[in-house]
Protein backbone atom coordinates (compact mmCIF):
# COMPACT_ATOMS: atom_id res chain seq x y z
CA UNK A 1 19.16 -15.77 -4.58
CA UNK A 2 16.96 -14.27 -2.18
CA UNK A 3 13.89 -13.79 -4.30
CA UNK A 4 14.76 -17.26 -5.45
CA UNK A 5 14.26 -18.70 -2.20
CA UNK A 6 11.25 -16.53 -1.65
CA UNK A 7 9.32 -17.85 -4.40
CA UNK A 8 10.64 -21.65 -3.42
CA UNK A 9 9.28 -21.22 -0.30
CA UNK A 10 5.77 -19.67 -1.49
CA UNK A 11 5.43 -22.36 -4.16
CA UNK A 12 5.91 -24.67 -1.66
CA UNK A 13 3.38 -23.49 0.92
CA UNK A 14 0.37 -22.82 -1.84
CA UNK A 15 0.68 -26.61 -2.62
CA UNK A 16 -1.06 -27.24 0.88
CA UNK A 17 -2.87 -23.75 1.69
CA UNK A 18 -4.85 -23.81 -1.77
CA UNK A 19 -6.69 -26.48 -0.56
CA UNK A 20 -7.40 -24.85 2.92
CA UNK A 21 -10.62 -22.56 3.08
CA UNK A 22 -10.60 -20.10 5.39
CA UNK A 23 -12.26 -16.88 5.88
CA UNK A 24 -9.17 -14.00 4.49
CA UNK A 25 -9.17 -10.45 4.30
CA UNK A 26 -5.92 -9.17 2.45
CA UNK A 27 -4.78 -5.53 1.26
CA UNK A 28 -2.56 -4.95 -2.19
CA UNK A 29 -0.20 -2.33 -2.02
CA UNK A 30 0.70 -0.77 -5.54
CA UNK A 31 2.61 2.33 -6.45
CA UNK A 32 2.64 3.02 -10.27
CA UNK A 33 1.44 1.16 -13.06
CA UNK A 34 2.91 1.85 -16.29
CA UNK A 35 3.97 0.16 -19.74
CA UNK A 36 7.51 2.06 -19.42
CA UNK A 37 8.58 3.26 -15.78
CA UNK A 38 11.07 1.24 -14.34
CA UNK A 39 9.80 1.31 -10.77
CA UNK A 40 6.04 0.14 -11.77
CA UNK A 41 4.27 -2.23 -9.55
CA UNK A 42 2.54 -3.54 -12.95
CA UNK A 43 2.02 -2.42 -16.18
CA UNK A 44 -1.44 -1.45 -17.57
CA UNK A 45 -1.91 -5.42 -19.40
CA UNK A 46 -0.54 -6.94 -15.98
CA UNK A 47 -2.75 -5.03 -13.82
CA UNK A 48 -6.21 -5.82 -15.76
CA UNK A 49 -5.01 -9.35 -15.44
CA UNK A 50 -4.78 -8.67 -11.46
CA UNK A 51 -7.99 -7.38 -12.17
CA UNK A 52 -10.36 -9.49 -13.78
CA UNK A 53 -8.75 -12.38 -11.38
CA UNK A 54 -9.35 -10.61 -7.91
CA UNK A 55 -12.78 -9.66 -10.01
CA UNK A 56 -13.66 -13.49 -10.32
CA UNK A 57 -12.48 -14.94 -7.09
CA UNK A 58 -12.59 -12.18 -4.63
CA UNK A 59 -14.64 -9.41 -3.09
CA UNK A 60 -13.31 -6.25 -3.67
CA UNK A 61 -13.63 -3.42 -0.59
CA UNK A 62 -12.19 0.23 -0.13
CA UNK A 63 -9.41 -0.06 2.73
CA UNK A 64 -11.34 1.98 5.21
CA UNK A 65 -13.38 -1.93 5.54
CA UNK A 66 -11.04 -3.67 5.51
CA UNK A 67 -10.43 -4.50 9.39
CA UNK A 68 -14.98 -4.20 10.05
CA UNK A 69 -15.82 -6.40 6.65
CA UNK A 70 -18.66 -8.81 7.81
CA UNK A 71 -17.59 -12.07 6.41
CA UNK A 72 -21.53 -13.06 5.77
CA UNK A 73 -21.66 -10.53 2.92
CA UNK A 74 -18.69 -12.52 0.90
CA UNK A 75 -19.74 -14.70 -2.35
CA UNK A 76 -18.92 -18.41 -2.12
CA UNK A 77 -16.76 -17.74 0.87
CA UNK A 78 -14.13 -15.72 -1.20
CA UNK A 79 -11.24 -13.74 0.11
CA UNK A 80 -12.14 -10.14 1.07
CA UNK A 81 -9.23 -8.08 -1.10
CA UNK A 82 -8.32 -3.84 -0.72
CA UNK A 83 -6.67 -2.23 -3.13
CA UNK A 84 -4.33 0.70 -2.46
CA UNK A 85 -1.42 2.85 -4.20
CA UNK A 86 1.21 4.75 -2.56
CA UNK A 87 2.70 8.06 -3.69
CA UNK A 88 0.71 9.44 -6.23
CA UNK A 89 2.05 8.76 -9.92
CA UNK A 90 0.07 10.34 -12.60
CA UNK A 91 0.05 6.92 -13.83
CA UNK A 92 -2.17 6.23 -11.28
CA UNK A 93 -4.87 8.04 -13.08
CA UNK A 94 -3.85 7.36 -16.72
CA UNK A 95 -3.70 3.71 -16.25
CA UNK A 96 -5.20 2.17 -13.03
CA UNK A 97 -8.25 4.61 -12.51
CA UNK A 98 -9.66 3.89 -16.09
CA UNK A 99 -9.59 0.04 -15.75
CA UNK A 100 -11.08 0.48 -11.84
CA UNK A 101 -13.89 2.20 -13.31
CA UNK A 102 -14.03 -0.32 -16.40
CA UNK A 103 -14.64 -3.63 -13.68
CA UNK A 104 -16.80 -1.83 -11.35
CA UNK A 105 -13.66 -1.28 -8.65
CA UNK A 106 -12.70 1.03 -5.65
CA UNK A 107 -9.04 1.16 -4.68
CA UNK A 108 -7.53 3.58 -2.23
CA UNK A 109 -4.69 6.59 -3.35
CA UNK A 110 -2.24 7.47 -0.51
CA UNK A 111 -0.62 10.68 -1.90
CA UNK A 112 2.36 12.11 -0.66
CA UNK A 113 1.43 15.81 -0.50
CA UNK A 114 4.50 17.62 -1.53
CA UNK A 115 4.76 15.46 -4.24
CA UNK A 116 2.02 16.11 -5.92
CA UNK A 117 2.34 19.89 -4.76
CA UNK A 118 5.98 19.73 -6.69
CA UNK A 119 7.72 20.67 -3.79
CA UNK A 120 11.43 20.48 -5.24
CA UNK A 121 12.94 18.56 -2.40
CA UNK A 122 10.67 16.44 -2.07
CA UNK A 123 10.89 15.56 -5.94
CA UNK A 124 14.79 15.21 -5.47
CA UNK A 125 14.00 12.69 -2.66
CA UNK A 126 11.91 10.60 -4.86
CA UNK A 127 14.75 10.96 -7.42
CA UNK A 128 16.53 9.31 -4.62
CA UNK A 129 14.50 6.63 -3.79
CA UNK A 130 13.03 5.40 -7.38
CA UNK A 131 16.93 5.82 -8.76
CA UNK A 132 15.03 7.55 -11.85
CA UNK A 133 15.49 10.60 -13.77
CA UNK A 134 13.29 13.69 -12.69
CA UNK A 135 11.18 13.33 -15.94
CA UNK A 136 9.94 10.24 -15.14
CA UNK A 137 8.71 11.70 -11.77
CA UNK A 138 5.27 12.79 -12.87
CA UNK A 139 2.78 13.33 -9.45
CA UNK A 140 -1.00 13.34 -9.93
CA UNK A 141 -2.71 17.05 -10.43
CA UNK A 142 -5.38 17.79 -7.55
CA UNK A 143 -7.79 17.89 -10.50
CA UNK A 144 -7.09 14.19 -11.10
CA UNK A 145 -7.09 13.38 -7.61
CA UNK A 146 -10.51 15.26 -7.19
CA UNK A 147 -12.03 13.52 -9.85
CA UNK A 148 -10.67 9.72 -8.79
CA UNK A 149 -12.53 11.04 -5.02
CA UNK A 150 -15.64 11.77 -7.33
CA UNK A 151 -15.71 8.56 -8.89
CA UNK A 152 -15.50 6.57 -5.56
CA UNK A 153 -11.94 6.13 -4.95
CA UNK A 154 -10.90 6.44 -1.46
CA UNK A 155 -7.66 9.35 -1.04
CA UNK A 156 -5.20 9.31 1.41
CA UNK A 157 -1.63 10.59 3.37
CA UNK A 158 1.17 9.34 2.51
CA UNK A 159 2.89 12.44 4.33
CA UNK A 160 4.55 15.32 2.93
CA UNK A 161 8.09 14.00 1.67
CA UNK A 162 8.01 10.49 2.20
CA UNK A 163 10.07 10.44 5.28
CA UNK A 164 11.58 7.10 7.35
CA UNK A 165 9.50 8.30 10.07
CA UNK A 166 11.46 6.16 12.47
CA UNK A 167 14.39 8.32 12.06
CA UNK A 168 11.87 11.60 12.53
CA UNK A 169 11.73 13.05 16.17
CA UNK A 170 8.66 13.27 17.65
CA UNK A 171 7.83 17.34 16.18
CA UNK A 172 8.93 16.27 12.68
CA UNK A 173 6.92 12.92 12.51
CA UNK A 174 4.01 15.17 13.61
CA UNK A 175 4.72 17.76 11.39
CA UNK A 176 4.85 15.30 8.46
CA UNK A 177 1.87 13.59 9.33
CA UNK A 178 -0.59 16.62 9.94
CA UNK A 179 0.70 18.90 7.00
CA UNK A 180 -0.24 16.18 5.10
CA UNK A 181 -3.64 15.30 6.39
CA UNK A 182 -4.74 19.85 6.69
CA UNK A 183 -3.33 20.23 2.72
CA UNK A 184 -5.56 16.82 1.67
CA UNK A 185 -8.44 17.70 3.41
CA UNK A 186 -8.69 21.56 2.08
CA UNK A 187 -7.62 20.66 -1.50
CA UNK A 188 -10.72 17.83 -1.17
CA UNK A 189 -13.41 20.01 1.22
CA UNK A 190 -13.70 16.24 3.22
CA UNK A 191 -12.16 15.17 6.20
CA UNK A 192 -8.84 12.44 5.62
CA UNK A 193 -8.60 9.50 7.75
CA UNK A 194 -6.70 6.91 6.65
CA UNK A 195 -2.50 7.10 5.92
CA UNK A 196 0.35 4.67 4.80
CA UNK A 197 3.43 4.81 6.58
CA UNK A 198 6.42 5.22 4.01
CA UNK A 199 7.93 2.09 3.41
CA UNK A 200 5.28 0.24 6.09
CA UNK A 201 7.63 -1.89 8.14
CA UNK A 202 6.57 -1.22 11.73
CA UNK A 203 10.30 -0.77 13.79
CA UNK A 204 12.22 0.11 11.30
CA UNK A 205 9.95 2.59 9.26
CA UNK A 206 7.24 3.71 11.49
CA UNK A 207 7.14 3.09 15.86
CA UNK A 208 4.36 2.68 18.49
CA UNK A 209 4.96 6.27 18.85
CA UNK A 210 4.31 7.39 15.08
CA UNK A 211 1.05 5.35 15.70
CA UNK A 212 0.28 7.57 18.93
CA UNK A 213 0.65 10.27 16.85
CA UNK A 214 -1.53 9.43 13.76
CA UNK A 215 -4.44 8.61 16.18
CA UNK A 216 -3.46 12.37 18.24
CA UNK A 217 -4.08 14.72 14.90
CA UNK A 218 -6.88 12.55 13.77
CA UNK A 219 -5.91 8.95 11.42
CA UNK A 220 -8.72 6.72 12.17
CA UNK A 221 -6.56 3.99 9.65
CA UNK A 222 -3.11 3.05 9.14
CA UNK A 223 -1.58 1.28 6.21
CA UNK A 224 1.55 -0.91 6.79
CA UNK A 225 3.77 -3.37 5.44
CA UNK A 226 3.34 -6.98 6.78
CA UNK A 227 2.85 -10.10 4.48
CA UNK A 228 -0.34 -11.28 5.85
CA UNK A 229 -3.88 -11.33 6.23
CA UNK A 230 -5.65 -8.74 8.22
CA UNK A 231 -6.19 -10.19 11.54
CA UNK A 232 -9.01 -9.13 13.78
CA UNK A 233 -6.91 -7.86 16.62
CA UNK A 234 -4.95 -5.67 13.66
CA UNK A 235 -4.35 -2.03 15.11
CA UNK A 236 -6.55 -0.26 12.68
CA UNK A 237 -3.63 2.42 12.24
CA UNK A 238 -1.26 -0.42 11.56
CA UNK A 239 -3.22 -2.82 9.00
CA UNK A 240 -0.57 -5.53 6.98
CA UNK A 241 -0.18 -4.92 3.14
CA UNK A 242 1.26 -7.16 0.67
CA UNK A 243 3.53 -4.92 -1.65
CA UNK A 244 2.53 -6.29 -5.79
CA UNK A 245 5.72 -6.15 -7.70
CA UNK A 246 5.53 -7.17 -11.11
CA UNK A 247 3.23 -10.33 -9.57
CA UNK A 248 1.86 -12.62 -12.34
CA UNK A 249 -1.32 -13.85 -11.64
CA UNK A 250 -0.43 -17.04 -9.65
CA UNK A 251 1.86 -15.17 -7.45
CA UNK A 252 -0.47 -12.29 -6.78
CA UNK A 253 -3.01 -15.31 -5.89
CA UNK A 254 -0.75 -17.08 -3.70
CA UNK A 255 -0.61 -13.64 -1.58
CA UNK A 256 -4.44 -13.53 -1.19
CA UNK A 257 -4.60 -17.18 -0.06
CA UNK A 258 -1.85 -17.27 2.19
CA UNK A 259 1.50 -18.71 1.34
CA UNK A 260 3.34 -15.75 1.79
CA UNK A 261 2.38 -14.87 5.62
CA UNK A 262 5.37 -16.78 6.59
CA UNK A 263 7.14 -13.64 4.96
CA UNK A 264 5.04 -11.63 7.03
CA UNK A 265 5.83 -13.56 10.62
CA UNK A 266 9.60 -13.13 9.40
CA UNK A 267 8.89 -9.13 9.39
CA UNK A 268 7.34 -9.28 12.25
CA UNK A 269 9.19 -11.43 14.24
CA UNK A 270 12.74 -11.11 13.53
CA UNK A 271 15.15 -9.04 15.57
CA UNK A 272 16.26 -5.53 13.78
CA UNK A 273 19.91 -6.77 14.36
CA UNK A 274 19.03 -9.88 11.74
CA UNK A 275 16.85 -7.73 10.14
CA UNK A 276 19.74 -5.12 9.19
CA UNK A 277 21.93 -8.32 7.70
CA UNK A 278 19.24 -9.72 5.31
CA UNK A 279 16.99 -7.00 4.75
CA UNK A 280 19.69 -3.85 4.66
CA UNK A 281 17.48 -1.30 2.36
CA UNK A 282 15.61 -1.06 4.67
CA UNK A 283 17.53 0.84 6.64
CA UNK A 284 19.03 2.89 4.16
CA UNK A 285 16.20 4.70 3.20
């Protein structure tokens, strides 16, 4: 029922926002893309159909532009579009990576560190959170992830274990956030400067204070949750993201042009008490 309304309301917004131009600069948040995983964001055909239609009607930028894109640069006044993935799937590389390269692309890879590094808690919390079996839990290599950085694609923290860092303290939201960032940065021999909170709502999964923090050991860029455009007052260690879940095309499109902010003023505005009634997962995690 809730989706259902979602989608009633979205439908009903593009039928007057499609014909409003205005200058839009959105970021896609995908995790993995796979023909088989149950917790993909696409599979491999759906996401080269995201592709070729954010190819023909959008300009595609890595993440770290996203909030300083000069608007004068855009063809035919399209929407300015980032692409970014969370976690680190080996699917990432398998799937996504070869069709970026194939259309001329750049997308950004947040990598949870001790996921990829096979850290056995860290895999059990994933367990946890996907509701998956541990052999479908395949992380990227750092040889992958090297080679995506050699190829143009933009890497990133997603911390070590995928915390709630809302829940953290102050010393283990620090702790999280600049293990992350020292083990990315030797593994690639290049400073890191741009994370995603886990989960991305701002209150309930990451604070003002997280934010202090990520600017104190060094983030330059933050990736969050909010269903909107990127606004030009956006903290740039808070910018909104639009999670992609199984989109088809029109959906996905409706995103970039706008009828799902009112999604994003909802998470946004709304007080955690309502919040905690409608939107209870995300307080669980």
């Amino acid at each position: 029922m809730k989706n259902k309304i979602k989608n009633f309301l979205a439908k009903s917004i593009w039928l007057w926002k499609r014909w409003i131009r205005e200058n839009r600069t959105v970021i896609l948040c995908y995790h993995s893309v796979s023909p088989s995983t149950r917790f993909a964001s696409a599979s491999p055909e759906l996401f080269e159909e995201h592709l070729l239609w954010l190819k023909d009607n959008c300009d595609v930028v890595p993440f770290s532009r996203a909030l300083s894109w000069d608007y004068k640069y855009c063809r035919d006044e399209k929407p300015v579009v980032a692409i970014t993935f969370d976690d680190g799937y080996a699917d990432n590389y398998e799937y996504a990576f070869p069709l970026l390269k194939k259309y001329g692309m750049t997308a950004t890879f947040f990598v949870t560190v001790g996921f990829v590094e096979r850290d056995p808690k860290v895999l059990e919390r994933f367990k946890y959170l996907r509701k998956c079996n541990l052999d479908e839990l395949i992380p990227l290599s750092w040889e992958q992830i090297g080679e995506m950085r050699k190829m143009g694609m933009e890497i990133g923290a997603h911390t070590y274990s995928h915390p709630n860092l809302a829940r953290l303290d102050r010393k283990k939201a620090k702790w999280e956030l600049e293990r992350s960032k020292q083990i990315l940065e030797d593994r690639l021999g290049e400073p890191v400067t741009s994370l995603a909170y886990p989960f991305g709502k701002r209150l309930r999964h990451f604070t003002n204070e997280t934010i202090q923090i990520a600017r104190e050991v060094g983030y330059s860029y933050g990736a969050a949750v909010a269903f909107h455009a990127v606004r030009k007052d956006d903290d740039p260690l808070s910018l909104p993201r639009f999670f992609v879940t199984r989109d088809t095309v029109e959906t996905l499109s409706q995103k970039v042009y706008g009828a799902w902010d009112w999604l994003g003023w909802w998470q946004e505005k709304s007080p955690l008490w309502l919040a905690r009634i409608v939107s209870p997962r995300d307080f669980e995690v």
